[in-house]
N, C-alpha and C. Protein backbone atom coordinates (compact mmCIF):
# COMPACT_ATOMS: atom_id res chain seq x y z
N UNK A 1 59.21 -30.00 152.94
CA UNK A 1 57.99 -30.75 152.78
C UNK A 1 57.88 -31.25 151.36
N UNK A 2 58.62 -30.56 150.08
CA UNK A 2 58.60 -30.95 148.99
C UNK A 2 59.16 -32.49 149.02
N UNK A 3 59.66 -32.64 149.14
CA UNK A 3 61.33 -33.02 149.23
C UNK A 3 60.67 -34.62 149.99
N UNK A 4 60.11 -34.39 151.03
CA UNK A 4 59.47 -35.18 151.56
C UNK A 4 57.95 -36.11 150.73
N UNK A 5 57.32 -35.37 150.54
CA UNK A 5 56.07 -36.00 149.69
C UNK A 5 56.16 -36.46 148.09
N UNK A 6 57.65 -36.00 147.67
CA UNK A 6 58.26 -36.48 146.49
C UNK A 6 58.96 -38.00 146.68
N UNK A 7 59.18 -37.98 148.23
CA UNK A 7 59.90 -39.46 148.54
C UNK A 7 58.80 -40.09 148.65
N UNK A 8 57.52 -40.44 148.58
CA UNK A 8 56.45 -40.80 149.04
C UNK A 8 56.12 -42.00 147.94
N UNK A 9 55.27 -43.01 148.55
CA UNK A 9 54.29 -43.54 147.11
C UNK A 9 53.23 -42.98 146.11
N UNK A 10 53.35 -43.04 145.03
CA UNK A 10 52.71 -42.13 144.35
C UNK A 10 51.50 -42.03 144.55
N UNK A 11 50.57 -42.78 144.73
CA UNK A 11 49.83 -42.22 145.12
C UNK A 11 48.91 -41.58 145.86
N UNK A 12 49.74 -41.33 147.18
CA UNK A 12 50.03 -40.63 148.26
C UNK A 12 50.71 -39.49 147.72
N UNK A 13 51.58 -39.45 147.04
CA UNK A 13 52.49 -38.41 146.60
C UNK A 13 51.70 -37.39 145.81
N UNK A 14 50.63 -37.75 144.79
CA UNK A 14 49.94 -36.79 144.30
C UNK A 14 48.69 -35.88 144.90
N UNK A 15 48.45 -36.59 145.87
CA UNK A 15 47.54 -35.58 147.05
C UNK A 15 48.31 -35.12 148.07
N UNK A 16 49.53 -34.92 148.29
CA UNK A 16 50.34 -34.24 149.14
C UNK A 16 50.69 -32.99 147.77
N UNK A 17 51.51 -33.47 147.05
CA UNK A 17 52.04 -32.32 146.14
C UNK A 17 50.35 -31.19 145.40
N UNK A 18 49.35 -32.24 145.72
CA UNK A 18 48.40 -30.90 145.32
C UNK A 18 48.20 -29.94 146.22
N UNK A 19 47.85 -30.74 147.35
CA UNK A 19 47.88 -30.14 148.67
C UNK A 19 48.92 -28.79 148.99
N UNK A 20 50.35 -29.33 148.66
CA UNK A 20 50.88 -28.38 148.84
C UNK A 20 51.30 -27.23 148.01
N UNK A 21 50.88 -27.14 147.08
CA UNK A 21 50.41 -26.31 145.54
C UNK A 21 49.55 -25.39 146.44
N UNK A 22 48.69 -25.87 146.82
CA UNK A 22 47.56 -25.26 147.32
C UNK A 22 48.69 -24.08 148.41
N UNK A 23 48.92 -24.59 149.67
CA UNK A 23 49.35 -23.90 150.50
C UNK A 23 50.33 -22.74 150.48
N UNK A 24 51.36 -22.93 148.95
CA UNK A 24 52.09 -22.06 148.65
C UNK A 24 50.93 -21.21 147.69
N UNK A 25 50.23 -21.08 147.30
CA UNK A 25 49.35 -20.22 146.40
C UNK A 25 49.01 -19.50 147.66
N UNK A 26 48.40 -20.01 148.84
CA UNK A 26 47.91 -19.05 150.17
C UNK A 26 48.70 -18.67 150.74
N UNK A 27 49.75 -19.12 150.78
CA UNK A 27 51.31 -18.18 151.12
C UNK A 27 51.54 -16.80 150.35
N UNK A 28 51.59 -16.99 148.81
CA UNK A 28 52.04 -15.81 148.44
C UNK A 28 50.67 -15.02 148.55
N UNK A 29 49.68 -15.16 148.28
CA UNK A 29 48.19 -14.54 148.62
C UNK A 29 48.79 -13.66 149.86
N UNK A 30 48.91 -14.58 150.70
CA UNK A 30 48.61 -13.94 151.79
C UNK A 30 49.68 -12.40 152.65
N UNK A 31 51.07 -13.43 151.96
CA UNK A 31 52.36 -12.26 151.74
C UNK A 31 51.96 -10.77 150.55
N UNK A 32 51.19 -10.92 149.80
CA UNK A 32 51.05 -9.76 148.74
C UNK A 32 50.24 -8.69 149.28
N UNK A 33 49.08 -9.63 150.31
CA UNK A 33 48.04 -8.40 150.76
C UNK A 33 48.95 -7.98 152.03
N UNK A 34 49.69 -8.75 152.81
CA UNK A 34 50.31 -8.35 153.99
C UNK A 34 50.90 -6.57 153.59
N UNK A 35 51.96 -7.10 152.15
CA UNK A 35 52.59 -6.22 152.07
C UNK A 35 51.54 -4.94 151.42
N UNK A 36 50.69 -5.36 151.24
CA UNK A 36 49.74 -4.05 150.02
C UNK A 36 49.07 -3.20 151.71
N UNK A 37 48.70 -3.81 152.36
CA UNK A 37 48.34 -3.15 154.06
C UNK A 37 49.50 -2.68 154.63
N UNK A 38 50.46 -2.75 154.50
CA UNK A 38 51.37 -2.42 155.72
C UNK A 38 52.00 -0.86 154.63
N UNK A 39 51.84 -1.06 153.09
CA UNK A 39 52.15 0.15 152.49
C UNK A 39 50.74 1.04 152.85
N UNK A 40 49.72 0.94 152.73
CA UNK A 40 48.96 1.47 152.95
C UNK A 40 48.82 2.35 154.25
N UNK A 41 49.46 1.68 155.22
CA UNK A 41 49.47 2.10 156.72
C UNK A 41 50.43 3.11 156.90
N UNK A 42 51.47 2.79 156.42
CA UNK A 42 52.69 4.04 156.39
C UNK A 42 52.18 4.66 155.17
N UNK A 43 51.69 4.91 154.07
CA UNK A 43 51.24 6.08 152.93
C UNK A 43 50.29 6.72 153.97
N UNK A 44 49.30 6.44 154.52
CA UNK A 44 48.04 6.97 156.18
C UNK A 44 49.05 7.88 156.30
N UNK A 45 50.02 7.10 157.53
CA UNK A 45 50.16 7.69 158.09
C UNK A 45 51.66 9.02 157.58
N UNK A 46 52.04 8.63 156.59
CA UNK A 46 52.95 9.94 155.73
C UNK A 46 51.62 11.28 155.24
N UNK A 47 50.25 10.53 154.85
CA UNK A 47 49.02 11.48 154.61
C UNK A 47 48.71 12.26 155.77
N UNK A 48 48.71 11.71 156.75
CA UNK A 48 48.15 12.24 157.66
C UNK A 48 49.37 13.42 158.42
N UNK A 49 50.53 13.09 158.35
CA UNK A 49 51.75 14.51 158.36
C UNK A 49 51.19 15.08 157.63
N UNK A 50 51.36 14.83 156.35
CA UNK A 50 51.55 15.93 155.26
C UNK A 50 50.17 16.81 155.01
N UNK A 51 49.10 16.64 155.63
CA UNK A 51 47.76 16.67 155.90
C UNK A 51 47.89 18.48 157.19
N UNK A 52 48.58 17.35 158.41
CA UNK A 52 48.62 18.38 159.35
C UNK A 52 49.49 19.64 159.21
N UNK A 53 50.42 19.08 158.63
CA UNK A 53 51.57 20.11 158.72
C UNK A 53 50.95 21.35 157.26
N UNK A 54 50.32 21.00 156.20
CA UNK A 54 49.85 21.30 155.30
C UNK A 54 48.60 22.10 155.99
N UNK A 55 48.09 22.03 156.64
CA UNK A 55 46.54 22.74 157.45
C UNK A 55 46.94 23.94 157.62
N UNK A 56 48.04 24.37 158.45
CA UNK A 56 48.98 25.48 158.74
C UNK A 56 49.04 26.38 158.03
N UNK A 57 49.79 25.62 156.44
CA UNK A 57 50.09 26.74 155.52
C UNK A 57 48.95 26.66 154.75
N UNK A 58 48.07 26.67 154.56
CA UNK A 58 46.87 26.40 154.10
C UNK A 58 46.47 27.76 153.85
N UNK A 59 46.35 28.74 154.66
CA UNK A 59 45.85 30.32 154.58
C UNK A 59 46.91 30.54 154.02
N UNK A 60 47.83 30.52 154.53
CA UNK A 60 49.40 31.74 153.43
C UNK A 60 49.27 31.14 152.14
N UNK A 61 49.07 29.48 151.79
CA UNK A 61 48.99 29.42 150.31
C UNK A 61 47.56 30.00 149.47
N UNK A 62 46.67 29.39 150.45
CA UNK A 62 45.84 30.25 149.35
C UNK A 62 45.86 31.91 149.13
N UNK A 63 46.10 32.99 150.29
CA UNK A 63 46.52 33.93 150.23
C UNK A 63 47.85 34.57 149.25
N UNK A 64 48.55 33.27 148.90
CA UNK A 64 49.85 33.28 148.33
C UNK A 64 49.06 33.63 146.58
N UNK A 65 47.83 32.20 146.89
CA UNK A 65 47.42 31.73 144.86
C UNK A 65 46.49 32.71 144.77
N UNK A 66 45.68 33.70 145.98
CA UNK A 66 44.81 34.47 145.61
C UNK A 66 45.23 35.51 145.01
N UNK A 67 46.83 36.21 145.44
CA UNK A 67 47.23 37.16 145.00
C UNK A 67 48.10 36.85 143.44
N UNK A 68 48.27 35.72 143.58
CA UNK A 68 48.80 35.61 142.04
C UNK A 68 47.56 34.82 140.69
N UNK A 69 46.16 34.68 141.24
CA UNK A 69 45.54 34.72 140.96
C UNK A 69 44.95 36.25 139.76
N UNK A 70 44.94 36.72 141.40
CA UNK A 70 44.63 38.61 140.86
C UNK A 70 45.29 38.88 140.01
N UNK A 71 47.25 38.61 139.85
CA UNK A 71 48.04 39.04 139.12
C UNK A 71 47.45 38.60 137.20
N UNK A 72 47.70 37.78 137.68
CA UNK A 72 47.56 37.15 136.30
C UNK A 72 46.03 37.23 135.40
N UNK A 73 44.91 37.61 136.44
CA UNK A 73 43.64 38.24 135.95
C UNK A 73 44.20 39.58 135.05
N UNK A 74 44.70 40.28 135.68
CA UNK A 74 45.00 41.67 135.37
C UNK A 74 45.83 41.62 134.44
N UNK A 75 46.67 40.98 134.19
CA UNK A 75 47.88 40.15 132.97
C UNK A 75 46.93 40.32 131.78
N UNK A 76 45.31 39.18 132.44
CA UNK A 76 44.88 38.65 130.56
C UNK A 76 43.84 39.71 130.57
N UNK A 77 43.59 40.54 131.40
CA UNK A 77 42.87 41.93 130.80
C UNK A 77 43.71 42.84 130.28
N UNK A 78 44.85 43.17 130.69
CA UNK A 78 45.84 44.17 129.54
C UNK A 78 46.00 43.08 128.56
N UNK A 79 46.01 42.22 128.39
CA UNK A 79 46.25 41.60 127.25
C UNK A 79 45.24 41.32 126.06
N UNK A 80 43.89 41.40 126.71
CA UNK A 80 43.05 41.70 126.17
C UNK A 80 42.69 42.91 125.39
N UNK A 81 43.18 44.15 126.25
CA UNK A 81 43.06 45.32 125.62
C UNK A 81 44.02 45.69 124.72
N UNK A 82 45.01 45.02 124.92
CA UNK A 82 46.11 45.43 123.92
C UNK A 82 45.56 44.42 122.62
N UNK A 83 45.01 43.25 122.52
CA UNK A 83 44.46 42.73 121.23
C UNK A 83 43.35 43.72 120.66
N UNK A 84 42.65 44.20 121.74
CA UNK A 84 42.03 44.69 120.77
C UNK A 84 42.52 45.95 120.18
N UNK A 85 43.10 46.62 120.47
CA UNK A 85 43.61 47.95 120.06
C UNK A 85 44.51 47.76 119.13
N UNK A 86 44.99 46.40 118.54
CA UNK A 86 45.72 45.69 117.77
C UNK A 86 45.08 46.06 116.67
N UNK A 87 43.58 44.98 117.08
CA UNK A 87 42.83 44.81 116.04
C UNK A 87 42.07 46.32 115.22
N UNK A 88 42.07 47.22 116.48
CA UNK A 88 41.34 48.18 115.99
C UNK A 88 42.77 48.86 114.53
N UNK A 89 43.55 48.81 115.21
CA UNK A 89 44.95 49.20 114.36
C UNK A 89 44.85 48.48 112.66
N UNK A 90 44.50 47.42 113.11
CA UNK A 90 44.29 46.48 112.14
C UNK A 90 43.52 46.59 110.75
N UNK A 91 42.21 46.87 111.38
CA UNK A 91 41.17 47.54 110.57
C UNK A 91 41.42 48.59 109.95
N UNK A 92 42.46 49.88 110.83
CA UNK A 92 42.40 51.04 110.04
C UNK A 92 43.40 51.30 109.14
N UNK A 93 44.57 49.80 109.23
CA UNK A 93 45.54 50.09 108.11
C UNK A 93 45.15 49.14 106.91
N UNK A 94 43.88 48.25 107.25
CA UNK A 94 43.28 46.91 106.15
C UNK A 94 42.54 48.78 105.11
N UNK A 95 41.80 49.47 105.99
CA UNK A 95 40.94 50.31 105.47
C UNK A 95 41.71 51.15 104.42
N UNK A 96 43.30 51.62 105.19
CA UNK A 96 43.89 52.76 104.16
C UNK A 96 44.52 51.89 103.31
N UNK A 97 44.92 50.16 103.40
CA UNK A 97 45.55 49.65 102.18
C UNK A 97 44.40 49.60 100.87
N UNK A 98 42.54 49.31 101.32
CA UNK A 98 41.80 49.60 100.37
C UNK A 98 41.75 50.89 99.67
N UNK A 99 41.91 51.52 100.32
CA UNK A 99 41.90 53.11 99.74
C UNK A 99 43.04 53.28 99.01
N UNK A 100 44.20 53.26 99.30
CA UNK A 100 45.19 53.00 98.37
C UNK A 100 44.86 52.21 96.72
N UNK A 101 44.71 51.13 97.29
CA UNK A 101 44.25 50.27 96.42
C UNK A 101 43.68 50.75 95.31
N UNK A 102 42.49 51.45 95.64
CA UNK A 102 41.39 51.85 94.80
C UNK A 102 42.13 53.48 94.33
N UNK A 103 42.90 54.14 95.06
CA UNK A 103 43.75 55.20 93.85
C UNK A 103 45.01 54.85 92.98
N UNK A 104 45.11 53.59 93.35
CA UNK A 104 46.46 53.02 92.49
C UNK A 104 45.59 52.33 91.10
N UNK A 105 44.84 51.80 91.43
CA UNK A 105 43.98 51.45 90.06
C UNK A 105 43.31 52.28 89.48
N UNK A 106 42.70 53.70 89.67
CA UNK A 106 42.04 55.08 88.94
C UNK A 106 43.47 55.42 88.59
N UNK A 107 44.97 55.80 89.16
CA UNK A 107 46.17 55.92 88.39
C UNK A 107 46.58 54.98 86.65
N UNK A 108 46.26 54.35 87.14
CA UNK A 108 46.22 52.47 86.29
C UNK A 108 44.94 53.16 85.18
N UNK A 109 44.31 53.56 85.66
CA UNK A 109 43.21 53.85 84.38
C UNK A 109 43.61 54.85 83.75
N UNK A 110 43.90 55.99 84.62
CA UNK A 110 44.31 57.04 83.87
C UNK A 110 45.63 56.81 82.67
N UNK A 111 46.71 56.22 83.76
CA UNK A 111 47.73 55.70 82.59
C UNK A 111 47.45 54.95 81.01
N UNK A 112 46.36 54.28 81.59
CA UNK A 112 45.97 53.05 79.78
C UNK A 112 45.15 53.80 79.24
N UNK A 113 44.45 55.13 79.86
CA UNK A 113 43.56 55.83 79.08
C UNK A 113 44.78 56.64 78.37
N UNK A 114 45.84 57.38 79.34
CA UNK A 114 46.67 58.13 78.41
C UNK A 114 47.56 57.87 77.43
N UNK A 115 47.40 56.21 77.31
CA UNK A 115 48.36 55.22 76.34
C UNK A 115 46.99 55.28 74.95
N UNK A 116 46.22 55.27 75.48
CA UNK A 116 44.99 55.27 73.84
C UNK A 116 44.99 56.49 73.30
N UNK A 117 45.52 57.72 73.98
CA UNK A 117 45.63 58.87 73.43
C UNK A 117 46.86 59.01 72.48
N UNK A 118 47.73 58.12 72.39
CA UNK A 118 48.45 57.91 71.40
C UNK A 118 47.54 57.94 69.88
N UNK A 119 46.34 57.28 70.09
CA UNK A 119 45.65 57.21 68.71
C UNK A 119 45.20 58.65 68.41
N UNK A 120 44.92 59.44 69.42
CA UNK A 120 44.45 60.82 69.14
C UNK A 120 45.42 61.79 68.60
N UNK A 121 46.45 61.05 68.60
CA UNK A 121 48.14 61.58 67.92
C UNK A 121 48.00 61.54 66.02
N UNK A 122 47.12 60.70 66.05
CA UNK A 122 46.96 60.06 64.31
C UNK A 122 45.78 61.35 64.12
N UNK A 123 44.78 61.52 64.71
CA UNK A 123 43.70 62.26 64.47
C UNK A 123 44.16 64.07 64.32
N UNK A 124 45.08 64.43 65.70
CA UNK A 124 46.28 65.40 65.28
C UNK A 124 46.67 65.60 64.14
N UNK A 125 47.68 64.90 63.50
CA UNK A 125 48.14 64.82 62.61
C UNK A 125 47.25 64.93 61.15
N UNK A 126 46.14 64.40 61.33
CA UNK A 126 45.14 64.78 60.20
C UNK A 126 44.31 66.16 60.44
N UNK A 127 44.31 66.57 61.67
CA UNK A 127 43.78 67.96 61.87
C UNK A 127 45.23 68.58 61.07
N UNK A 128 46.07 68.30 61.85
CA UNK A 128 47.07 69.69 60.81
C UNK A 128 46.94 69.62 59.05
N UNK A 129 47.09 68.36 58.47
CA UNK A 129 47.27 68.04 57.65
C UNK A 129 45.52 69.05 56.67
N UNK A 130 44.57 69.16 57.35
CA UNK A 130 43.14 69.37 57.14
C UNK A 130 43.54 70.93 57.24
N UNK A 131 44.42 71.21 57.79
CA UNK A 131 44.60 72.64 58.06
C UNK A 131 45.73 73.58 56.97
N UNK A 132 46.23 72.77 56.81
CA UNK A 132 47.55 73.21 55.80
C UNK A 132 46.28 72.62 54.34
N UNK A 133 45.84 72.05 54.36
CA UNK A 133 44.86 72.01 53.38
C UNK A 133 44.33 73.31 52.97
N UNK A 134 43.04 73.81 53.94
CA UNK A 134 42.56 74.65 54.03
C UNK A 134 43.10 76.00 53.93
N UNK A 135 44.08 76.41 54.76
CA UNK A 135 45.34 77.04 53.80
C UNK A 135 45.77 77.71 52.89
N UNK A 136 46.06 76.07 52.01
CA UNK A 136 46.20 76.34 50.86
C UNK A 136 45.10 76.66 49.88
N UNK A 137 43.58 76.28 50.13
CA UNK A 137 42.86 76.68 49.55
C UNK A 137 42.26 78.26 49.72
N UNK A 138 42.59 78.61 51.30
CA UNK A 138 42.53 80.23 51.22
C UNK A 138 43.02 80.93 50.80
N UNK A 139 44.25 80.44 49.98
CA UNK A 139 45.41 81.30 48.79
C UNK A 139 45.01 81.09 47.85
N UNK A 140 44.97 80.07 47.37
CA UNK A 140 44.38 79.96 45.69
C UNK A 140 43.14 80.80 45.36
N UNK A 141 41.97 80.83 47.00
CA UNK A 141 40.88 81.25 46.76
C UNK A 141 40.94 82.94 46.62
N UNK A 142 42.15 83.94 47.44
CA UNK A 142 42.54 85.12 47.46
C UNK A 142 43.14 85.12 45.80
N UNK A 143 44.56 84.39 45.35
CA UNK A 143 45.03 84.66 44.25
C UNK A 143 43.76 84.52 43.21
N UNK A 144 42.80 83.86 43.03
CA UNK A 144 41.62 83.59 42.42
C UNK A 144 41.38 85.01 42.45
N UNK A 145 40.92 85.27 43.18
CA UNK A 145 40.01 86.57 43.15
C UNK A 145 41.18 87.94 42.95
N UNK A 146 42.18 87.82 42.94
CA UNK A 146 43.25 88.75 43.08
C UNK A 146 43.00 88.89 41.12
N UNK A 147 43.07 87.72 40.53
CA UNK A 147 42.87 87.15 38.91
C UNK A 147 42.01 87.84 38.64
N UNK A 148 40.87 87.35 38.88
CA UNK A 148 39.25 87.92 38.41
C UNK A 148 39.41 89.33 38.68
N UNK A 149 39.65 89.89 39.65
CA UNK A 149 39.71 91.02 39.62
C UNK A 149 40.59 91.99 38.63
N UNK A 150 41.94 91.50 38.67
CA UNK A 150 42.48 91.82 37.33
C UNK A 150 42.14 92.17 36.24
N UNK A 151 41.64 90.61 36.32
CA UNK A 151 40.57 90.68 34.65
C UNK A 151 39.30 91.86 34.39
N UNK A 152 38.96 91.63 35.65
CA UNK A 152 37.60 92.91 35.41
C UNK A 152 37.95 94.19 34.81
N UNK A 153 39.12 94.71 35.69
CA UNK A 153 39.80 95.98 35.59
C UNK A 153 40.61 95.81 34.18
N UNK A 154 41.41 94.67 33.90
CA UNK A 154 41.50 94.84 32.76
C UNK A 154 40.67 95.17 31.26
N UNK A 155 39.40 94.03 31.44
CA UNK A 155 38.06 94.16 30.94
C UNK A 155 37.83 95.76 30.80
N UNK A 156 37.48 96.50 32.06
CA UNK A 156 36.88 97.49 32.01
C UNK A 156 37.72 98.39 31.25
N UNK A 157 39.03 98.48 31.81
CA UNK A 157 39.98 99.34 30.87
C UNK A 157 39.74 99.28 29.26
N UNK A 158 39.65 97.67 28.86
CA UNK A 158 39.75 98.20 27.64
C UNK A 158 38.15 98.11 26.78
N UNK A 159 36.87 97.96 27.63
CA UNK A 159 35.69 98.76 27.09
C UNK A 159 36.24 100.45 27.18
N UNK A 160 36.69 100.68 27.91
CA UNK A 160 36.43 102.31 28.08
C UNK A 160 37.12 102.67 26.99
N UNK A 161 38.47 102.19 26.69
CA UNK A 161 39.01 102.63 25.40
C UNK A 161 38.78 102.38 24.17
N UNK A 162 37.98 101.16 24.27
CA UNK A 162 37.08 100.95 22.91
C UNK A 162 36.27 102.08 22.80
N UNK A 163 35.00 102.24 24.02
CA UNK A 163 34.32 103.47 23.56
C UNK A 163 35.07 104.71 23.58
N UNK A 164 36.09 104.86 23.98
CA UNK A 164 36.68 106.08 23.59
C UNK A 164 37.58 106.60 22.59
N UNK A 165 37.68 105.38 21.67
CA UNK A 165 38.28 105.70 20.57
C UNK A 165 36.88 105.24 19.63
N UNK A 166 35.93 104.79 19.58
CA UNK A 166 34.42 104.38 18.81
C UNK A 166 34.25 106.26 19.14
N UNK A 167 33.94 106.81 20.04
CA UNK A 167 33.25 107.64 20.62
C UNK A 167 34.30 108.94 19.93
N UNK A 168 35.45 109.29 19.93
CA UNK A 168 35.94 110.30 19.60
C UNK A 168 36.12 110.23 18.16
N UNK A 169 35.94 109.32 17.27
CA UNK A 169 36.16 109.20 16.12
C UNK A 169 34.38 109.98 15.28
């Protein structure tokens, strides 16, 4: 028909070729929905097997998902309890690393306190030094008096022989 209204006078020829513009546009129209229904009819009717035959197992599957349902409930409750017993774990080794903590730093004090006692090493050293002092002044203070005493007794010796040669004369 192309072929034909192309041999034509033109202008005859341009209301045939619209014309037939037209008819192939309702051609493929009409071929696209043909084919979009006739898939539709066989997808039905593949639904409607898979529908019936599916009704059947219908109890064994859900009986199948109820029991692996249950399973896997029971899965995230031990799993649950094991987090928490994790956590409880958790807490009581966070608790003994504080406690640690806090005797590793009273160690830490004690150590820099027993590093300043180095200065009490200087204060030592002037106690002995205060002591060998003292000491020496408890000797001088004995030989002192060891002296004086001397002297007295010497003293006295020679009053007595003064008056005893004043006195026998």
């Amino acid at each position: 028909m192309d072929l034909e209204a192309r041999s034509l006078q033109p202008n005859v020829k341009v209301v045939l070729l619209a014309k037939l513009r037209e008819y192939k546009s309702d051609l493929n129209n009409l071929k696209s929905e043909h084919k979009r229904l006739a898939s539709a009819n066989s997808n039905q009717a593949a639904r409607d097997d898979l529908l019936e035959s599916g009704m059947a197992d219908a109890m064994s599957v859900s009986a199948n998902q109820r029991g692996r349902l249950m399973m896997s409930t029971k899965r995230l409750n031990e799993s649950n309890d094991r987090i928490k017993e994790s956590r409880r774990t958790m807490l009581e080794t966070e608790e003994l690393g504080v406690s640690i903590l806090q005797d590793l730093h009273q160690q830490r004090q004690s150590l820099l306190h027993a590093n300043d006692t180095n200065k009490l090493h200087g204060v030592d050293d002037n106690i002995s030094k205060s002591k060998k002092i003292l000491t020496n002044m408890s000797r001088r203070m004995s030989r002192n008096k060891w002296i004086i005493s001397s002297i007295i007794v010497v003293l006295v010796v020679a009053i007595a022989l003064i008056l005893y040669f004043k006195l026998s004369k």
